[in-house]
N, C-alpha and C. Protein backbone atom coordinates (compact mmCIF):
# COMPACT_ATOMS: atom_id res chain seq x y z
N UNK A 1 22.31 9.95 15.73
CA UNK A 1 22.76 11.23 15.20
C UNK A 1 23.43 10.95 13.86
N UNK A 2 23.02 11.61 12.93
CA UNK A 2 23.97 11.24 11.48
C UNK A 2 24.64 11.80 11.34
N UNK A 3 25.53 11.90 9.85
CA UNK A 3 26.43 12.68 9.81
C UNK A 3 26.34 13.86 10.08
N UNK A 4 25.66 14.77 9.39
CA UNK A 4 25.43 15.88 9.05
C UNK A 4 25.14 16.49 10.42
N UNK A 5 24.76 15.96 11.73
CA UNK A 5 23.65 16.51 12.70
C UNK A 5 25.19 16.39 13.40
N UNK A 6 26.19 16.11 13.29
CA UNK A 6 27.77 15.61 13.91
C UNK A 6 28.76 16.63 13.41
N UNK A 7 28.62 16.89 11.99
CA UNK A 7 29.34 18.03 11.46
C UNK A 7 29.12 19.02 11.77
N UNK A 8 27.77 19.67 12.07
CA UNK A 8 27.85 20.51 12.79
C UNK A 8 27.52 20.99 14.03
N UNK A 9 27.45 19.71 14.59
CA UNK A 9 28.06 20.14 16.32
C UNK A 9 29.42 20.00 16.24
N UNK A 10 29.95 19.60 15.79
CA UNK A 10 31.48 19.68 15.41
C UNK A 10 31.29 21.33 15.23
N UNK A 11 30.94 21.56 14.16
CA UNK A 11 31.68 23.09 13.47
C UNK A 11 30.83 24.37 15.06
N UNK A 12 30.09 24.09 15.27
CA UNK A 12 28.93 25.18 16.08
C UNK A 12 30.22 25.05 16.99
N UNK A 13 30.21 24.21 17.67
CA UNK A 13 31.34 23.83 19.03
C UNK A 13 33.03 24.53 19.00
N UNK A 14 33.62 24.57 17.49
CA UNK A 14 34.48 25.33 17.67
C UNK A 14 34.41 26.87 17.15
N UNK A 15 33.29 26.88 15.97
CA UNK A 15 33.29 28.11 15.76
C UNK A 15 32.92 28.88 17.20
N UNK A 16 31.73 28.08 17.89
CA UNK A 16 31.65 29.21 19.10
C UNK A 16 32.98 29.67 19.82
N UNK A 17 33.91 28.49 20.12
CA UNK A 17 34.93 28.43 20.93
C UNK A 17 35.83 29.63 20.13
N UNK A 18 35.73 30.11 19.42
CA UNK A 18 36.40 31.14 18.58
C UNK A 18 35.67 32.17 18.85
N UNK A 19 34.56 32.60 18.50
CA UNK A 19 33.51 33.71 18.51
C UNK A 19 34.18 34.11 20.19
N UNK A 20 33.90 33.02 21.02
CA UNK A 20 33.93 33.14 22.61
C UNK A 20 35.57 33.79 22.91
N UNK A 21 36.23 33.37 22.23
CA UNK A 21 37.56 34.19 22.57
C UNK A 21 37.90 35.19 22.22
N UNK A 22 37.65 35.39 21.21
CA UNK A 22 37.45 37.01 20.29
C UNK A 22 36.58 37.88 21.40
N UNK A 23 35.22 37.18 22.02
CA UNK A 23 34.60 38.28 22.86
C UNK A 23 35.49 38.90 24.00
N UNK A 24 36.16 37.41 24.69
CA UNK A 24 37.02 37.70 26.18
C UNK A 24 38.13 38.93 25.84
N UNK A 25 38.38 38.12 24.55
CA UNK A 25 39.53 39.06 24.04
C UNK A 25 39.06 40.56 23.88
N UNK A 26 38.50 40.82 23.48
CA UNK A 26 38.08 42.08 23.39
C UNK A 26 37.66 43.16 24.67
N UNK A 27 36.84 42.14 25.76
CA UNK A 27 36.68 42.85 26.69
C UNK A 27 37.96 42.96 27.55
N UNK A 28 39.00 42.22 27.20
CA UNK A 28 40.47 42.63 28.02
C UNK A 28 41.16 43.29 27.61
N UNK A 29 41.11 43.74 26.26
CA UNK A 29 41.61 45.09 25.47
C UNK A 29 41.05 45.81 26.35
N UNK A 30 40.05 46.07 26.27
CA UNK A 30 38.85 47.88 26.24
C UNK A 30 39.71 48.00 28.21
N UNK A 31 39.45 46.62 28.59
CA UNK A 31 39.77 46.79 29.99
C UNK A 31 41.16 47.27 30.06
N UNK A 32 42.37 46.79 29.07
CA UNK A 32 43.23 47.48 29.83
C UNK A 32 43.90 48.49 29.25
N UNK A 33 43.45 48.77 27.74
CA UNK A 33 44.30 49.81 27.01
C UNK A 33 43.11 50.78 26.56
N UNK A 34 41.91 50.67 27.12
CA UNK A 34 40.80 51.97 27.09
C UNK A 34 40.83 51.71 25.33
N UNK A 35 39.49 52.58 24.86
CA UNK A 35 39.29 52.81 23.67
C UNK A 35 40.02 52.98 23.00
N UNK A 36 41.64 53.03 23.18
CA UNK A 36 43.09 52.96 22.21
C UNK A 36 43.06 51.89 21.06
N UNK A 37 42.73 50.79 21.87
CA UNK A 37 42.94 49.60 21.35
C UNK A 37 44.00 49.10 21.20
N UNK A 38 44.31 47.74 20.11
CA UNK A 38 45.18 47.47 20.29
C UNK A 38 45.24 46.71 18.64
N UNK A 39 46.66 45.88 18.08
CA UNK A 39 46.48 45.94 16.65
C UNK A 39 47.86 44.94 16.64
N UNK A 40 47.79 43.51 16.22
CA UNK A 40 48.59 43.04 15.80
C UNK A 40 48.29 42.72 13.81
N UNK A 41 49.00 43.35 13.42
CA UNK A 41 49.36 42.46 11.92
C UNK A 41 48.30 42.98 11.56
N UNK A 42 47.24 42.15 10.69
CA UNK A 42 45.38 42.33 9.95
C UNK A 42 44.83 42.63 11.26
N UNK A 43 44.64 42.17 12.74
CA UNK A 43 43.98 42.34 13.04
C UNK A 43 43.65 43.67 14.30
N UNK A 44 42.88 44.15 14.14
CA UNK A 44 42.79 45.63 15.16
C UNK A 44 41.61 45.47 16.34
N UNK A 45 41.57 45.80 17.23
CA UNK A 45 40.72 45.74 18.31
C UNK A 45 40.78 47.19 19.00
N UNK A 46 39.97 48.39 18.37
CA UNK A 46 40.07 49.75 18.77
C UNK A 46 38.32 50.45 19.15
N UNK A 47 38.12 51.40 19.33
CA UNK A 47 36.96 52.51 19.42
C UNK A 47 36.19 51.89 20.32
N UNK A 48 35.10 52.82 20.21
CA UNK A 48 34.04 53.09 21.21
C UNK A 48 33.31 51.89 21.75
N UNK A 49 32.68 51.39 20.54
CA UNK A 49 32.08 50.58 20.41
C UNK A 49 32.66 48.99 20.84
N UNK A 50 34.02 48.64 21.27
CA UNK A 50 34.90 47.58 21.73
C UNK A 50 34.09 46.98 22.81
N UNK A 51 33.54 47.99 23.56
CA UNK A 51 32.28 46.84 25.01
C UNK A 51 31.43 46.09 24.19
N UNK A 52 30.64 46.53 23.78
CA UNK A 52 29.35 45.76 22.94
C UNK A 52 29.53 44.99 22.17
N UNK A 53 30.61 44.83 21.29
CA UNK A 53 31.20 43.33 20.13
C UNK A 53 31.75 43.07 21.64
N UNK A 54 32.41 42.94 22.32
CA UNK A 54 32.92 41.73 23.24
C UNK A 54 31.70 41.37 23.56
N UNK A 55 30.51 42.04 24.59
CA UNK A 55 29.59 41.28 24.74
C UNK A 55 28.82 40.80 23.68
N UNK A 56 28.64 41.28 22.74
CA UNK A 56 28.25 40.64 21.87
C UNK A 56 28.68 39.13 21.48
N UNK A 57 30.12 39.13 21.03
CA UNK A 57 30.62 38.07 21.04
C UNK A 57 30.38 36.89 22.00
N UNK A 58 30.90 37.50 22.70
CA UNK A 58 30.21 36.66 24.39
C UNK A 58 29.40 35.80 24.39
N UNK A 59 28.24 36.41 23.89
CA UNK A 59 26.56 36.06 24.05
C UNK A 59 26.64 34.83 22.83
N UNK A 60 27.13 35.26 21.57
CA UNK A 60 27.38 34.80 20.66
C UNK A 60 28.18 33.14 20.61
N UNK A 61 28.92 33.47 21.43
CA UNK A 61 29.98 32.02 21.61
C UNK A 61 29.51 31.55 22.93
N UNK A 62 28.66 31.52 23.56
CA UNK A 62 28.23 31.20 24.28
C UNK A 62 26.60 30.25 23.77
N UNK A 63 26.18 31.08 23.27
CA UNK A 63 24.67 30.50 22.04
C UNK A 63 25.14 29.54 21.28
N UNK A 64 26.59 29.59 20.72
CA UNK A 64 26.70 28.68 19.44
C UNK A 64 27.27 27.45 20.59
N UNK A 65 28.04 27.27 21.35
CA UNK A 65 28.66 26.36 22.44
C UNK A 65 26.83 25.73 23.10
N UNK A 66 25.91 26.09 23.30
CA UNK A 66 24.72 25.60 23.65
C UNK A 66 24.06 25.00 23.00
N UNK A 67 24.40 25.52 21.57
CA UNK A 67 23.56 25.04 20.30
C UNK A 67 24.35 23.19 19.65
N UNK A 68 25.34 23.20 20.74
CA UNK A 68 26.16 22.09 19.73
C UNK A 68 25.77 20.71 19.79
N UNK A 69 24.73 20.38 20.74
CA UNK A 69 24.22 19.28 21.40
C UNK A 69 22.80 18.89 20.36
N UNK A 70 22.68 18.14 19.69
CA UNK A 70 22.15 17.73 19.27
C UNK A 70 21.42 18.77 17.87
N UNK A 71 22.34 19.09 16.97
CA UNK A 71 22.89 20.63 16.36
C UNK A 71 21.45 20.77 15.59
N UNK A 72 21.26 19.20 14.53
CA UNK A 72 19.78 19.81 13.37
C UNK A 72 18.48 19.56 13.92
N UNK A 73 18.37 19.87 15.35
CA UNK A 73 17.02 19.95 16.20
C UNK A 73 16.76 21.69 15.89
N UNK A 74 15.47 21.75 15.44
CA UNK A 74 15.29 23.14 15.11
C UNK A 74 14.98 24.23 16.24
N UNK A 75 15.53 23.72 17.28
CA UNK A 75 15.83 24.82 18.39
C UNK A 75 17.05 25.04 18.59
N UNK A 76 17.92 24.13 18.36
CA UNK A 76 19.32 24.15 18.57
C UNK A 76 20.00 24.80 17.14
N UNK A 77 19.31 24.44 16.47
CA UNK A 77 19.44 25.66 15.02
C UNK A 77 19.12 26.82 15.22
N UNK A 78 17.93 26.85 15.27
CA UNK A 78 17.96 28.15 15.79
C UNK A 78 18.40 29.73 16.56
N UNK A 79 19.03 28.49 17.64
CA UNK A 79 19.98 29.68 18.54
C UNK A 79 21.15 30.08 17.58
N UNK A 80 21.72 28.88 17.00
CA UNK A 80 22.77 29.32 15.89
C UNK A 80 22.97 29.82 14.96
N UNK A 81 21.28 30.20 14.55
CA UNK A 81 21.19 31.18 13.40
C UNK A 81 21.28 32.56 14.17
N UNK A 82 20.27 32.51 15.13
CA UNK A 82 20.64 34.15 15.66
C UNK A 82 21.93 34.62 16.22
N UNK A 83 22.79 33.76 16.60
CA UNK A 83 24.16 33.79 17.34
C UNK A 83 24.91 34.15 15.59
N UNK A 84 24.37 33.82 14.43
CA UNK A 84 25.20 33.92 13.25
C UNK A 84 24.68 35.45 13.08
N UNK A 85 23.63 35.58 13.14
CA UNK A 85 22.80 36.80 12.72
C UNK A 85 23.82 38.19 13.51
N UNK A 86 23.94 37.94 14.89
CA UNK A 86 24.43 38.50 15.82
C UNK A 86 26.03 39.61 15.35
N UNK A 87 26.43 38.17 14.80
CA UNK A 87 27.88 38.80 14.22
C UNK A 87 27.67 39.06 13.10
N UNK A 88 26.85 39.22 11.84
CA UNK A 88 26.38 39.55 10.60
C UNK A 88 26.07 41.18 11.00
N UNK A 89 25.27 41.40 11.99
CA UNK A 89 24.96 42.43 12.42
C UNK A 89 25.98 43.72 12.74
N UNK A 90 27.04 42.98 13.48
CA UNK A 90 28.14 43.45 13.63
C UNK A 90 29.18 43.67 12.57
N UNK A 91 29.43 42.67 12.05
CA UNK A 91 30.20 42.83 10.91
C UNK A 91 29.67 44.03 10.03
N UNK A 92 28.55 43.92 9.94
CA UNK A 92 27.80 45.18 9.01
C UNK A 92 28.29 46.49 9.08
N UNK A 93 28.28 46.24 10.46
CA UNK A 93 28.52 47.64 11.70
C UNK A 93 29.97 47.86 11.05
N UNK A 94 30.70 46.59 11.12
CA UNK A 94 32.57 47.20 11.04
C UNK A 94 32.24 47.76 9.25
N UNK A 95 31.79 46.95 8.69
CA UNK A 95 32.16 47.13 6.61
C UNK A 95 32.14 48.28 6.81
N UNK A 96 30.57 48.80 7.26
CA UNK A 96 30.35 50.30 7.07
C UNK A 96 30.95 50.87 7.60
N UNK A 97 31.64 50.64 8.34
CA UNK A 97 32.55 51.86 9.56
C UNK A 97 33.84 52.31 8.92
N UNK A 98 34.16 51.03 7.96
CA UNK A 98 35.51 50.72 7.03
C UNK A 98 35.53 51.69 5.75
N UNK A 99 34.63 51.80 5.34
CA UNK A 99 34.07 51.97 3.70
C UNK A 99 33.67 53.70 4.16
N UNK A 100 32.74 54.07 5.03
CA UNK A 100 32.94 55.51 5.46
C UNK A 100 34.00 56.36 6.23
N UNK A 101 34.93 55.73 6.55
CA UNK A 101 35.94 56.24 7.14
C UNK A 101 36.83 55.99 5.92
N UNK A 102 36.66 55.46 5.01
CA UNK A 102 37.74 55.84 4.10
C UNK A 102 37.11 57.04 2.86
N UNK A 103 36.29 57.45 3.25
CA UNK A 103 35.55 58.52 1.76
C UNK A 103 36.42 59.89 2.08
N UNK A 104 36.44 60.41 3.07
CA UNK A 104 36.97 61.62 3.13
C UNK A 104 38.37 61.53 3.14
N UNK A 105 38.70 62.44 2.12
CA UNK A 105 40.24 63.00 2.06
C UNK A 105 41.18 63.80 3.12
N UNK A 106 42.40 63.45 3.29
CA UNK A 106 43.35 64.54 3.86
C UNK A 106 43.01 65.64 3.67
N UNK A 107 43.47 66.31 2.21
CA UNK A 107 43.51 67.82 1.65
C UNK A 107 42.38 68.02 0.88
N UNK A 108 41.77 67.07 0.74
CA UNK A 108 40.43 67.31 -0.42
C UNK A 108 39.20 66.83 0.13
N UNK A 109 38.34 66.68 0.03
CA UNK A 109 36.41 66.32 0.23
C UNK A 109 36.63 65.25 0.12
N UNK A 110 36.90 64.51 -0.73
CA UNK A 110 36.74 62.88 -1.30
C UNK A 110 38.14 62.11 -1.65
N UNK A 111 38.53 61.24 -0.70
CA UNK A 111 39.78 60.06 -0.98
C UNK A 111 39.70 60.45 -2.86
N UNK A 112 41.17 60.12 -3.50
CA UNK A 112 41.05 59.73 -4.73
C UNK A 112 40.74 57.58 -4.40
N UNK A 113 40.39 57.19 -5.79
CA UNK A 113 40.17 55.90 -5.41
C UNK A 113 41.31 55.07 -5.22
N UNK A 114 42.36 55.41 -5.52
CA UNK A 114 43.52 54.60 -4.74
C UNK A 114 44.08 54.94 -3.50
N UNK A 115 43.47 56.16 -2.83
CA UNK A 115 43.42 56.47 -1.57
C UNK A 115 41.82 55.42 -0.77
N UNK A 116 40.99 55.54 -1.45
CA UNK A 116 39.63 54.85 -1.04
C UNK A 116 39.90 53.70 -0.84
N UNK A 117 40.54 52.90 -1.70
CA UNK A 117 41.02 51.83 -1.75
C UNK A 117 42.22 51.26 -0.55
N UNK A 118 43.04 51.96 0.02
CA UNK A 118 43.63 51.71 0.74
C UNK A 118 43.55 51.76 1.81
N UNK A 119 42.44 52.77 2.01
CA UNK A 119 41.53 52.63 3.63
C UNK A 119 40.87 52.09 3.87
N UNK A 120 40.26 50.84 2.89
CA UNK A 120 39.80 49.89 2.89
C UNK A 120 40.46 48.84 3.22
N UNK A 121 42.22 48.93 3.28
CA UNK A 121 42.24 47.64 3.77
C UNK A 121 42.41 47.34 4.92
N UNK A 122 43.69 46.37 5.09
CA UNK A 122 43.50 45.92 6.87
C UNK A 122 44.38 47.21 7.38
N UNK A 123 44.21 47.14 9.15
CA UNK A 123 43.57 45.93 9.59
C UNK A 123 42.01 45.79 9.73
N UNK A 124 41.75 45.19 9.94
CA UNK A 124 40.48 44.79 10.05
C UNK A 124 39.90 44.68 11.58
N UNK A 125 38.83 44.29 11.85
CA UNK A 125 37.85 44.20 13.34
C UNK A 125 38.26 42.69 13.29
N UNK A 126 37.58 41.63 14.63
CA UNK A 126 37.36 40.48 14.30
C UNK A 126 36.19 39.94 13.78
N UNK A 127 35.49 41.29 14.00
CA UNK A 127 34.06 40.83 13.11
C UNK A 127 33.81 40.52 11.39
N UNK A 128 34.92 41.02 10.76
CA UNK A 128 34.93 40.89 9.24
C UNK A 128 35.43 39.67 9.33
N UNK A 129 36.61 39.36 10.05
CA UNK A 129 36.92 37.92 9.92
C UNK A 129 35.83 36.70 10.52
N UNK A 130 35.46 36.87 11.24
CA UNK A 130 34.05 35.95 11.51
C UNK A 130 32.72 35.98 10.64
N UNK A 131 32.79 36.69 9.85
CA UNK A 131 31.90 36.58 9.13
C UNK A 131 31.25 35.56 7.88
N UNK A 132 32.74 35.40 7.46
CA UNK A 132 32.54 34.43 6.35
C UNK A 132 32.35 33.25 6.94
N UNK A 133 32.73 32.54 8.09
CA UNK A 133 33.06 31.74 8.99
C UNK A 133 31.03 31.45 9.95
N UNK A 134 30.55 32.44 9.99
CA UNK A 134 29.16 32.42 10.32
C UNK A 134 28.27 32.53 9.65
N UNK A 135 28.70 32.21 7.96
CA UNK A 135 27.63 32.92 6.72
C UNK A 135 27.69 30.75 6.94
N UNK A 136 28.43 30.30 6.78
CA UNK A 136 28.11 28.53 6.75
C UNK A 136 26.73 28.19 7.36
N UNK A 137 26.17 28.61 8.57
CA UNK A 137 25.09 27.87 8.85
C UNK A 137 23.77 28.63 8.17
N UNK A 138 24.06 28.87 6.77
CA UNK A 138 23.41 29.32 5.58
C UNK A 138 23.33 27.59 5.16
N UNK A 139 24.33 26.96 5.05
CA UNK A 139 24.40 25.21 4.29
C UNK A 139 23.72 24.28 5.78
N UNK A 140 23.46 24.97 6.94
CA UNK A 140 22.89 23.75 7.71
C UNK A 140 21.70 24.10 7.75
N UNK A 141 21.07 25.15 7.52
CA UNK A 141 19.74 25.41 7.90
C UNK A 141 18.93 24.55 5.77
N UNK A 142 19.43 24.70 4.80
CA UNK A 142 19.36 24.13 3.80
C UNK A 142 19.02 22.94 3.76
N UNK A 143 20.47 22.01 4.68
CA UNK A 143 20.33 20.72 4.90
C UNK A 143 18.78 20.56 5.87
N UNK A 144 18.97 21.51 6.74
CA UNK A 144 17.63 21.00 7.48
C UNK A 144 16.28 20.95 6.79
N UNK A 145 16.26 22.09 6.00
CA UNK A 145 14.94 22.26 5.14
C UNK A 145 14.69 21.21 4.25
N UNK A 146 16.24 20.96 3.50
CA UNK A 146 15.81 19.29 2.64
C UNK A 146 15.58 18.11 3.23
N UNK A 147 16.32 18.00 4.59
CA UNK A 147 15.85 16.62 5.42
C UNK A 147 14.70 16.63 5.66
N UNK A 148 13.74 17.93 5.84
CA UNK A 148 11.86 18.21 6.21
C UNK A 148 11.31 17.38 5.11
């Protein structure tokens, strides 16, 4: 196994172990404070949609934790691209959810832009924060194509 095929069963192994707690986590929100959610600091865990990112997640940190065994075999890549895809998908789901829930105004049709701007910020889902964090096996699938 070389380096590179080590780094990231290294990285797959804890990023899943993260993805995987964020899911549990989520399905023990929805379970005990209902679609309320819940919100420390940046981060928020609220609405409808709270079952499906936990399982999602789930599935997700569960794929990348499978994928960590022998990581630049292009099946074991594989699962880790769609397990990345998975939360890309999601994340999509939160930006947009972020970015249209801030257009409409209190008293007027349209946020001014320093109102737009501020409903843009946190807190955030855990899916925005996993994102940048799952855009990386963008640099292993690279490495794999140049090792071909």
């Amino acid at each position: 196994m070389d380096k590179k095929s080590r780094l990231g069963s290294l990285y797959v192994a804890i990023f899943g172990a993260i993805v995987l707690g964020f899911g549990i986590l989520e399905l023990v929100v929805i379970g005990t404070t209902g679609r309320q959610g819940v919100g420390w600091g940046p981060l928020a865990m609220s609405g409808m949609w709270l079952w499906w990112t936990g399982i999602i997640f789930v599935t997700a940190g569960i794929m990348y934790l499978s994928s960590a065994t022998n990581f630049m075999d292009i099946r074991q890549l594989a699962k880790s691209v769609v397990a990345s895809i998975m939360i890309w998908i999601v994340a999509g789901m939160a930006i947009f959810n972020k970015v249209a829930s801030s257009i409409p105004g209190e008293e007027t049709w349209v946020n001014s832009p320093r109102d737009f701007l501020a409903g843009c910020g946190p807190p955030y889902t855990p899916a925005i924060y996993l994102l940048p964090l799952a855009l990386v096996i963008i640099y292993f699938i690279r490495q794999r194509r140049r090792a071909s």
